[in-house]
Protein backbone atom coordinates (compact mmCIF):
# COMPACT_ATOMS: atom_id res chain seq x y z
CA UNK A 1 -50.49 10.61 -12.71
CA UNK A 2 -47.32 12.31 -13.97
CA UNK A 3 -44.92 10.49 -16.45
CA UNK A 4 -41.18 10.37 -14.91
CA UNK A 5 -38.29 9.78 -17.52
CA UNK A 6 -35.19 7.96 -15.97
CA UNK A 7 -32.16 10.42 -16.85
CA UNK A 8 -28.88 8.47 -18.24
CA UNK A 9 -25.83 7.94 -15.71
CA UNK A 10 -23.34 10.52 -16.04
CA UNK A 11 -20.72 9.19 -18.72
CA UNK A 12 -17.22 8.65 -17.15
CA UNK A 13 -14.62 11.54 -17.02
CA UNK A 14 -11.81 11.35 -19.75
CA UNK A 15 -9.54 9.87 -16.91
CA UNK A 16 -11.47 7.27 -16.00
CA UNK A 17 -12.92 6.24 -19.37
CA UNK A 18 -8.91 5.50 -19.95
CA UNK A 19 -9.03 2.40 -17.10
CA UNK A 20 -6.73 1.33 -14.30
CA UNK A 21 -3.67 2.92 -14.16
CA UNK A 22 -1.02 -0.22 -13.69
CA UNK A 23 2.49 1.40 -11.71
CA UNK A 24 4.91 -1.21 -11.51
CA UNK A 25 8.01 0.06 -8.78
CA UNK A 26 10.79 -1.67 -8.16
CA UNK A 27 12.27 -1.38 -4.69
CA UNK A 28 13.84 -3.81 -2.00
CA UNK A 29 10.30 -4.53 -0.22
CA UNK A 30 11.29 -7.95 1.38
CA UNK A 31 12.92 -8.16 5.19
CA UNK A 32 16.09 -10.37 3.84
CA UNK A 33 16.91 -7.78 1.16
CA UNK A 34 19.70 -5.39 1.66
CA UNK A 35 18.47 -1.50 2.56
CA UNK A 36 14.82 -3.10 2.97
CA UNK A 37 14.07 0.04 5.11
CA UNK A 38 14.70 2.42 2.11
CA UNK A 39 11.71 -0.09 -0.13
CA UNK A 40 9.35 -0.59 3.35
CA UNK A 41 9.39 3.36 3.72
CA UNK A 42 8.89 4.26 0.16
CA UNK A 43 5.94 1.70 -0.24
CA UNK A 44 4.19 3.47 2.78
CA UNK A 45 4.51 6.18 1.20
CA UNK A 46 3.03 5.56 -2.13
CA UNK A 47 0.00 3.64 -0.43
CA UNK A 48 -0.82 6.36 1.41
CA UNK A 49 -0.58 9.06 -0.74
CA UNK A 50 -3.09 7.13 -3.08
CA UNK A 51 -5.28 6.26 -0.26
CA UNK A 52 -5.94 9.70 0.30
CA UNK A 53 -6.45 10.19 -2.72
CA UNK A 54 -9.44 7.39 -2.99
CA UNK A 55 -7.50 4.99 -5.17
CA UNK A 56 -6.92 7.43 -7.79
CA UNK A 57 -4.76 10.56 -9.24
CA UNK A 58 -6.46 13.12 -11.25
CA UNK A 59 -9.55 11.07 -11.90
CA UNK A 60 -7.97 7.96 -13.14
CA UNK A 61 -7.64 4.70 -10.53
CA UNK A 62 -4.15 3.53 -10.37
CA UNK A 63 -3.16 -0.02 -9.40
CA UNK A 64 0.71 -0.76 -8.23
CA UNK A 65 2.90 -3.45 -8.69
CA UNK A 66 5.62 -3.81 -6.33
CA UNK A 67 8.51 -6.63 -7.14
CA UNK A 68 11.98 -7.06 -4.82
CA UNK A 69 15.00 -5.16 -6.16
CA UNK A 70 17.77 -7.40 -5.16
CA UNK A 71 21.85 -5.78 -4.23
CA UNK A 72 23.09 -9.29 -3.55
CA UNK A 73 22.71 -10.46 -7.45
CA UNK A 74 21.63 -6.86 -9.76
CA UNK A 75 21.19 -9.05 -12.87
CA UNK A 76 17.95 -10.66 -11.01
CA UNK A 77 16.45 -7.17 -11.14
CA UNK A 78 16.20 -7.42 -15.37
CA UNK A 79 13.67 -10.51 -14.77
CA UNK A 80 11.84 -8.45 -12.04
CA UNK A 81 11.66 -6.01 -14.14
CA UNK A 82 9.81 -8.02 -16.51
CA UNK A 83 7.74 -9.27 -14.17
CA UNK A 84 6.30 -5.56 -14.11
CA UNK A 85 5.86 -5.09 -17.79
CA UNK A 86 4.08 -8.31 -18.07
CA UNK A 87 1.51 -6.88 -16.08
CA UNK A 88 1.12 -3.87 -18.77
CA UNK A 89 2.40 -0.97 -16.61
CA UNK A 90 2.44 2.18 -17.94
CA UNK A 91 5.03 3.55 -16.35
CA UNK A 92 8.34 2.62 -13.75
CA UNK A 93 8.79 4.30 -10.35
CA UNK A 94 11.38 3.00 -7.77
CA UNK A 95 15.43 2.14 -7.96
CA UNK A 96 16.75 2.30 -4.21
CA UNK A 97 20.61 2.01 -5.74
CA UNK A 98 22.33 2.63 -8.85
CA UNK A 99 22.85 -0.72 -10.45
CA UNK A 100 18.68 -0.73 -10.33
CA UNK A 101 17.85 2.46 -11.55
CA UNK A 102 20.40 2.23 -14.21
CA UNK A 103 18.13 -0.76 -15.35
CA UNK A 104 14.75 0.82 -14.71
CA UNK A 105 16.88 3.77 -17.12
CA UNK A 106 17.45 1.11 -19.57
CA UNK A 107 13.90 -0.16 -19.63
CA UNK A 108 12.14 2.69 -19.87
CA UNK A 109 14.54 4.25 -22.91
CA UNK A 110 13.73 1.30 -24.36
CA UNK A 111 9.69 0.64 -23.75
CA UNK A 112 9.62 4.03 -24.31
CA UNK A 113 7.49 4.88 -21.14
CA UNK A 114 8.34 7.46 -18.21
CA UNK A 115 10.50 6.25 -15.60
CA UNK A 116 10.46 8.32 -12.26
CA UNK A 117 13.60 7.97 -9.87
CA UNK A 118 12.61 7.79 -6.35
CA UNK A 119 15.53 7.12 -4.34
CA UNK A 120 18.90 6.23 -6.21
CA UNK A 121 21.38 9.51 -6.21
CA UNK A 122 23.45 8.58 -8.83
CA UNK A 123 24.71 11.85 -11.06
CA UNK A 124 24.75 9.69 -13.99
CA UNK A 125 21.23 8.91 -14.27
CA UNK A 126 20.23 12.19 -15.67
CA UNK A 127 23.09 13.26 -17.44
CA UNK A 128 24.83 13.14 -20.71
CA UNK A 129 27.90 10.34 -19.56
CA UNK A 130 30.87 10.65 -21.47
CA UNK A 131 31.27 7.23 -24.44
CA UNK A 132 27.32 6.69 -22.39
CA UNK A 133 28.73 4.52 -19.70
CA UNK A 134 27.44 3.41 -17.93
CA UNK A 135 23.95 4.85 -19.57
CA UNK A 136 23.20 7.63 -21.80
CA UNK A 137 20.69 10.61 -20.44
CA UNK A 138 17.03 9.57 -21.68
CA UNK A 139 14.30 11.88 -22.15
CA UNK A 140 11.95 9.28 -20.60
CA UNK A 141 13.99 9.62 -16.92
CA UNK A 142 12.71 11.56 -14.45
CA UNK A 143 13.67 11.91 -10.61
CA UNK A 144 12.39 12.87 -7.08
CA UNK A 145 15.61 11.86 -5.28
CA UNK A 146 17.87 14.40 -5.01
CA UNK A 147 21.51 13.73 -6.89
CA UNK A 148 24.18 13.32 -4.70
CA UNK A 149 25.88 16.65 -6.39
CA UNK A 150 22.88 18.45 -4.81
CA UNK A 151 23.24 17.41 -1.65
CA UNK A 152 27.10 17.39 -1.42
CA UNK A 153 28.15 20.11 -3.15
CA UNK A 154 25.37 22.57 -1.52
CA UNK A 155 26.77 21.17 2.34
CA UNK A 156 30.62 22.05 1.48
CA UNK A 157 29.29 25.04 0.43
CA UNK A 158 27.38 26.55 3.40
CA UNK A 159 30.09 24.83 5.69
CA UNK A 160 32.88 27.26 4.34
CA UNK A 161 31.01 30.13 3.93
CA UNK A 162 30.46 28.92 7.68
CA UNK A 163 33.91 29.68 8.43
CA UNK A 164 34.35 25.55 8.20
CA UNK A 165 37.30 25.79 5.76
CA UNK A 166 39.83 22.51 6.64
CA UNK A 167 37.79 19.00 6.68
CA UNK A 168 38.47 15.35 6.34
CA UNK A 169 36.56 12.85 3.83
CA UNK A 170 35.46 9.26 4.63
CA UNK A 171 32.96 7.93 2.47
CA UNK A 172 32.07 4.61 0.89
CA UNK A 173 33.38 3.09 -2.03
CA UNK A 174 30.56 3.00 -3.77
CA UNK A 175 28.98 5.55 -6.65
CA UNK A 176 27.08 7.56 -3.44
CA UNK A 177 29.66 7.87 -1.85
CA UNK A 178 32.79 8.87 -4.11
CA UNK A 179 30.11 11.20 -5.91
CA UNK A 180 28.80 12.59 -2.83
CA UNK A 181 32.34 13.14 -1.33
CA UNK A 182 33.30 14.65 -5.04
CA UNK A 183 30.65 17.08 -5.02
CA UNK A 184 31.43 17.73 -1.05
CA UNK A 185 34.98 18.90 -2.13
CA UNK A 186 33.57 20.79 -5.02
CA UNK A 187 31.53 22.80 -3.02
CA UNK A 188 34.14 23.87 0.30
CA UNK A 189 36.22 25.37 -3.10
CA UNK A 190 33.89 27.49 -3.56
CA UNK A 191 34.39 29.58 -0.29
CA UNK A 192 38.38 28.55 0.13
CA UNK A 193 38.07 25.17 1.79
CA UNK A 194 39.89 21.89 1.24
CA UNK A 195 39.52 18.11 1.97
CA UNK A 196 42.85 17.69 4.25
CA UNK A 197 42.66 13.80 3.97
CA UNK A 198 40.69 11.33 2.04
CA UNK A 199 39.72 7.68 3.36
CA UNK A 200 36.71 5.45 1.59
CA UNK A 201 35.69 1.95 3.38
CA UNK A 202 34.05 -1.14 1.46
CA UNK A 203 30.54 -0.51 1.13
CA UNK A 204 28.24 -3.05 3.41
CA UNK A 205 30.95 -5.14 4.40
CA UNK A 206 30.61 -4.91 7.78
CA UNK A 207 33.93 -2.99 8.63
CA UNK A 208 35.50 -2.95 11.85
CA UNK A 209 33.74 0.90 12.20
CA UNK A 210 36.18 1.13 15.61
CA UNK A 211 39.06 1.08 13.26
CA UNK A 212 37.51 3.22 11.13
CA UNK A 213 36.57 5.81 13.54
CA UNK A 214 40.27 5.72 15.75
CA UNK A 215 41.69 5.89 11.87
CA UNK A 216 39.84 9.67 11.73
CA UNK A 217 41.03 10.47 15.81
CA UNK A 218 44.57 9.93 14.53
CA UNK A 219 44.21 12.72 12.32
CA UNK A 220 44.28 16.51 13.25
CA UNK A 221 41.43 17.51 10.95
CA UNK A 222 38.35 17.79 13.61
CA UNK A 223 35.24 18.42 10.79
CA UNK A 224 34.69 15.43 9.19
CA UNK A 225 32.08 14.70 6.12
CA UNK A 226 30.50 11.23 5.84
CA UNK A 227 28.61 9.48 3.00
CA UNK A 228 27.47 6.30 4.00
CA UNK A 229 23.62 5.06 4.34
CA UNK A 230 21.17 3.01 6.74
CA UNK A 231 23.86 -0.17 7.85
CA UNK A 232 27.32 1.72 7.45
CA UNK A 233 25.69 5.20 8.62
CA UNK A 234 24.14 3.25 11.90
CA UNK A 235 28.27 1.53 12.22
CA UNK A 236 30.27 4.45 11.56
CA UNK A 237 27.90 6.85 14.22
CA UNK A 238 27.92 3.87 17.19
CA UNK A 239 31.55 3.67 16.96
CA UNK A 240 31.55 7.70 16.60
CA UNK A 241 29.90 7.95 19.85
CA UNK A 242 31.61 5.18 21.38
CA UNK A 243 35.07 6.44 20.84
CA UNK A 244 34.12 10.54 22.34
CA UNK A 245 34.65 12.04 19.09
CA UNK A 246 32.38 14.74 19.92
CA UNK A 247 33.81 15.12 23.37
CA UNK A 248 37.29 15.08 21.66
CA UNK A 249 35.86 18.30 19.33
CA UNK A 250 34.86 16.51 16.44
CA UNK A 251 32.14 17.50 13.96
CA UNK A 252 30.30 15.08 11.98
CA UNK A 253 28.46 16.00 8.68
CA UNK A 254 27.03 14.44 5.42
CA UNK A 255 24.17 13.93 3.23
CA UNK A 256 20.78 13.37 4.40
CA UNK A 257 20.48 9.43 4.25
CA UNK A 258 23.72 9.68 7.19
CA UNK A 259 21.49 10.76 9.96
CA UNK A 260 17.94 9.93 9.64
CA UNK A 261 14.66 8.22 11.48
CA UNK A 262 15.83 4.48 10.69
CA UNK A 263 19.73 5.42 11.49
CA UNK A 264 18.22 7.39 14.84
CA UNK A 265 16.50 4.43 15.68
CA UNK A 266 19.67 2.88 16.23
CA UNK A 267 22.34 5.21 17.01
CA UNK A 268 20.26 7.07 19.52
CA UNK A 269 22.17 9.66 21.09
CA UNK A 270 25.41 9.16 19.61
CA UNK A 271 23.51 10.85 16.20
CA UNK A 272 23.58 14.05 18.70
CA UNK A 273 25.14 17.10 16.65
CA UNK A 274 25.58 15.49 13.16
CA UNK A 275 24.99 17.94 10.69
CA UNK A 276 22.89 16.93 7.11
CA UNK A 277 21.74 18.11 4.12
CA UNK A 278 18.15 16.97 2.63
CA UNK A 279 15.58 19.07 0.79
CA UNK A 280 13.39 17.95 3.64
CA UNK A 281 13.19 17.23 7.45
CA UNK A 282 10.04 16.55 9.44
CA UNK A 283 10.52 19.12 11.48
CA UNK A 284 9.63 21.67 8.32
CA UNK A 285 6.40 24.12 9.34
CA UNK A 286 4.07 24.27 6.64
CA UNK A 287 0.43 23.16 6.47
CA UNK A 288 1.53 20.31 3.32
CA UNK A 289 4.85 18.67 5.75
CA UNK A 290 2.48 18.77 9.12
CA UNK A 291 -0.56 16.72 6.86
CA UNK A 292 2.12 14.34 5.51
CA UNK A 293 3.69 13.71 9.31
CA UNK A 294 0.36 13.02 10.93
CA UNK A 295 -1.26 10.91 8.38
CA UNK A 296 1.84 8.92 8.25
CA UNK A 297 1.99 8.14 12.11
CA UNK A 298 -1.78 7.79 11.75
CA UNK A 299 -1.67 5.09 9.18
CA UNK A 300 1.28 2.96 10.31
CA UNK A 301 2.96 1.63 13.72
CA UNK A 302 6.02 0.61 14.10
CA UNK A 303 7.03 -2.68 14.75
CA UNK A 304 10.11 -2.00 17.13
CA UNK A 305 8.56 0.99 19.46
CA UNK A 306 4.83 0.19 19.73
CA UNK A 307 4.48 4.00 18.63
CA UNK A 308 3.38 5.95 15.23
CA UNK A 309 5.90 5.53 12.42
CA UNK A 310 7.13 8.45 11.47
CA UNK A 311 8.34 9.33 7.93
CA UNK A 312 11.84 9.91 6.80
CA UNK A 313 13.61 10.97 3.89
CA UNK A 314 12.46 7.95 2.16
CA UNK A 315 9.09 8.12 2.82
CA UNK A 316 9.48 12.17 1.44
CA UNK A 317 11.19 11.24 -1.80
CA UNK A 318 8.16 9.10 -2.60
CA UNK A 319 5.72 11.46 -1.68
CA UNK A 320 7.13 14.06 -4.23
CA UNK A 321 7.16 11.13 -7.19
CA UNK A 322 3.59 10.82 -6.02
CA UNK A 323 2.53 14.47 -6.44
CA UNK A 324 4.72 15.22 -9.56
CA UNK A 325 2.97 12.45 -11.30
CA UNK A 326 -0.57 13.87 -10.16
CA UNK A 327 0.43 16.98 -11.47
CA UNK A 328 1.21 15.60 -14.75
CA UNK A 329 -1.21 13.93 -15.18
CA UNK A 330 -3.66 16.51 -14.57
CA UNK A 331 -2.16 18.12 -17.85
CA UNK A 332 -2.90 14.90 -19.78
CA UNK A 333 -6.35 14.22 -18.25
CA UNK A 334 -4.88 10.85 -17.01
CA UNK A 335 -3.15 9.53 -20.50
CA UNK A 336 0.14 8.04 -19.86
CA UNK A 337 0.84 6.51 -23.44
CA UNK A 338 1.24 9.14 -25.14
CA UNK A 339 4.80 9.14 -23.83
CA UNK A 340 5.62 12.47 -25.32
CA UNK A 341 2.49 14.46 -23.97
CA UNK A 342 3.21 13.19 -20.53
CA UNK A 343 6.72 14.12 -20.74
CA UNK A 344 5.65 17.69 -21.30
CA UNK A 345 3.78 17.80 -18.56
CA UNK A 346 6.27 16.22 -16.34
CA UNK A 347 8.65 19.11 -17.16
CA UNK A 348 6.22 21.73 -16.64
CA UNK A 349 5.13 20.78 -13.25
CA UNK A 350 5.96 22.83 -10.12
CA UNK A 351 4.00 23.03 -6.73
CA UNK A 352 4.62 23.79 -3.28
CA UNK A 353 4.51 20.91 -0.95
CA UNK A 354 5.89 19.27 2.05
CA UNK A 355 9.33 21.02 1.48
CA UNK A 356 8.35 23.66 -0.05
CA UNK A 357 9.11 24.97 -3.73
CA UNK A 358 9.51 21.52 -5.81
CA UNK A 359 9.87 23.00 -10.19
CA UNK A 360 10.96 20.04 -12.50
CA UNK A 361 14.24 21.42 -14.24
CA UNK A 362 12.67 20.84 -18.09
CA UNK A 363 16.82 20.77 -19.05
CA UNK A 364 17.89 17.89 -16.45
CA UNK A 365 14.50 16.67 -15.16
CA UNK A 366 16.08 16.91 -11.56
CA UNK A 367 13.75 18.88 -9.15
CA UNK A 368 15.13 21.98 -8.12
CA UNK A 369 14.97 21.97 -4.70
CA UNK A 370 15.33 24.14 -1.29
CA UNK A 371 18.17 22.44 0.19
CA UNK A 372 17.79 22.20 4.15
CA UNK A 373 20.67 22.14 6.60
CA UNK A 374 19.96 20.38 9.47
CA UNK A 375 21.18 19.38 12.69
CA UNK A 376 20.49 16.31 15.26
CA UNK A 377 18.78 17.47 18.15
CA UNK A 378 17.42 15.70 21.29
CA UNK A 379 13.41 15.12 20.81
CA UNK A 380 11.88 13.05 23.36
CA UNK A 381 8.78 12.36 20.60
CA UNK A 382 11.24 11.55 17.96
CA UNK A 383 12.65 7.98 16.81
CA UNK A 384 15.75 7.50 19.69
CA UNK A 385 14.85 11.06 20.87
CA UNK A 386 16.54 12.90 18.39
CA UNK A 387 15.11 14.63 15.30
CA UNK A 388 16.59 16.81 12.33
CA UNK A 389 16.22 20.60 13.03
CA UNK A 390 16.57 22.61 10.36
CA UNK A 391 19.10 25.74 10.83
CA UNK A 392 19.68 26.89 7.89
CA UNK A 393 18.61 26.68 4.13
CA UNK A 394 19.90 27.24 0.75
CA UNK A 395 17.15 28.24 -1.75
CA UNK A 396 16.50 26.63 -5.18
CA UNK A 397 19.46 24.27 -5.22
CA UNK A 398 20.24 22.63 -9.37
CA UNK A 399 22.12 19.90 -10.31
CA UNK A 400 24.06 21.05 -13.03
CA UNK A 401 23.16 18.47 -15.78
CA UNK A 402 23.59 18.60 -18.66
């Protein structure tokens, strides 16, 4: 007979020895709430990246809690917010619009704990604001989303140089929209252009987008920028294509969220020909971007077409936060509470994934970013048969903080 010792079971890695991770996001996730698309994308998103993953990043299981960001009444979204922290999360994620993410800002300045912007453009949130209104920059803020300076201002930029010197703004009232029409102006100056005209329109009020479009006909100016998202982008480019304008010789651009799979969905092929700028289209051809697409349409259906969902620029944004914070915390061998340590490694992270180049600007904490020009082209496989090509790109694009 021969004596056989049991051996001990492997202790637990560092990471795992620390527990469940608990990520509380906030994001519209319900069908009644307002840009419920942007929330229903996102959430895919994260689920699936940490299904791949096996239920864990860098060793350490994470749990999320989602809870309903609400446009109608913004002072709701403090108790939600709560909501998350009474289920000791260690960190924030989410903030589809401003009046959110300011919040989510707030919190985590005050809870001291990392917040990471997924969606919400606003300059604001990672800047110094002038008397710090309506927030002051916090070392604890962190975003995916691009701002709306680095999608605006790098579009006016490459149109001029295009030769595209003389356009008209419409955009709508709201921080998105005068910023990203700002930075739009900002960056045709650069290569001698101008804004002839300037118009904004009530944001999701349900304008009378006919008006709004024969309003832009009237005038001579035939290249026309538009910030608007998913219900006034999806009104503004069915009356576009209703009224000829690109028959007539009119050129539509704007930022990303104006021409994407939801608004596509919709619009069909009056999205033919609008022009965009995102630091990331689905049409992108690298080994990261093609994984991402096909796991996406493996994992999820959509409701309206019978066919594989595809992601958009939501689903993208969310995807980065997702990575960046797998990054980090391979740095900090899963910690998140030591705040500071975590912070580091936020600002040192860069990797190459489904757009390409992402670095975490240490001065801003905005990613700097290729940003991708691209233009709606017919795609029978695509949402409404039309998908963003890319035909152009402008490398390593910073917001300017500070």
């Amino acid at each position: 007979m021969s004596a056989c010792t049991a051996s001990a079971p492997p202790s637990p890695s560092p990471a795992a020895a620390l527990g469940t991770l608990n990520i509380g996001i906030l994001m519209p996730i319900t069908e009644s709430a307002i840009d419920a698309d942007i929330g229903a994308s996102q959430r895919r998103a994260a689920d699936l990246y940490l299904k791949l993953k096996g239920g864990s990043l860098a060793g350490r299981e994470v749990h999320i809690f989602y809870d309903d960001e609400s446009a109608i009444e913004p002072g709701i979204n403090k108790t939600r917010i709560q909501q998350l922290l009474d289920k000791h999360v260690e960190l924030l994620m989410g903030g589809a619009a401003a009046p959110a993410a300011y919040l989510l800002h707030d919190t985590a300045e005050a809870q001291k704990m990392v917040y990471l912007d997924t969606n919400a453009s606003v300059n604001a949130l990672t800047r110094v604001s002038s008397g710090c209104t309506p927030t002051c920059k916090s070392t604890y803020v962190f975003r995916t989303a691009p701002s709306s300076w680095q999608m605006g201002e790098a579009l006016g930029e490459w149109a001029s140089k295009a030769g595209q010197k003389d356009w008209y703004v419409v955009s709508a009232d709201d921080t998105f929209g005068t910023e990203s029409a700002a930075a739009f102006t900002e960056g045709l100056g650069k290569n001698g252009g101008r804004a002839t005209g300037k118009s904004s329109v009530p944001e999701k009020s349900g304008a009378d987008w006919k008006k709004v479009v024969a309003a832009i006909k009237a005038q001579p100016t035939k290249n026309v920028f538009a910030a608007f998202i998913t219900d006034d982008a999806e009104g503004l480019i069915a009356a576009w294509g209703a009224a000829g304008m690109s028959a007539a010789g009119y050129k539509l651009a704007g930022p990303g969220p104006l021409a994407d799979y939801q608004v596509f969905k919709v619009t069909r092929q009056a999205t033919l020909g609008i022009t965009t700028s995102f630091p990331w289209s689905i049409d992108l051809d690298n080994a990261d971007n093609k994984t991402f697409v096909a796991e996406f349409k493996k994992a999820y259906i959509d409701d309206d077409t019978g066919q594989p969902y595809a992601p958009d620029i939501y689903a993208s944004e969310m995807w980065n936060a997702m990575r960046l914070l797998e990054e980090a915390l391979k740095t900090t061998k899963g910690d998140t509470k030591n705040a500071n340590a975590l912070i580091a490694a936020l600002e040192s992270v860069s990797f190459t994934g489904i757009a390409g180049s992402f670095t975490m600007d240490k001065a801003t904490h905005n990613p700097v970013q290729d940003m991708y020009i691209r233009e709606a082209k017919a795609s029978p496989t695509s949402a409404g048969g039309v998908s963003n090509a890319v035909v152009d790109k402008i490398g390593s694009v910073k917001d300017p903080g500070p």
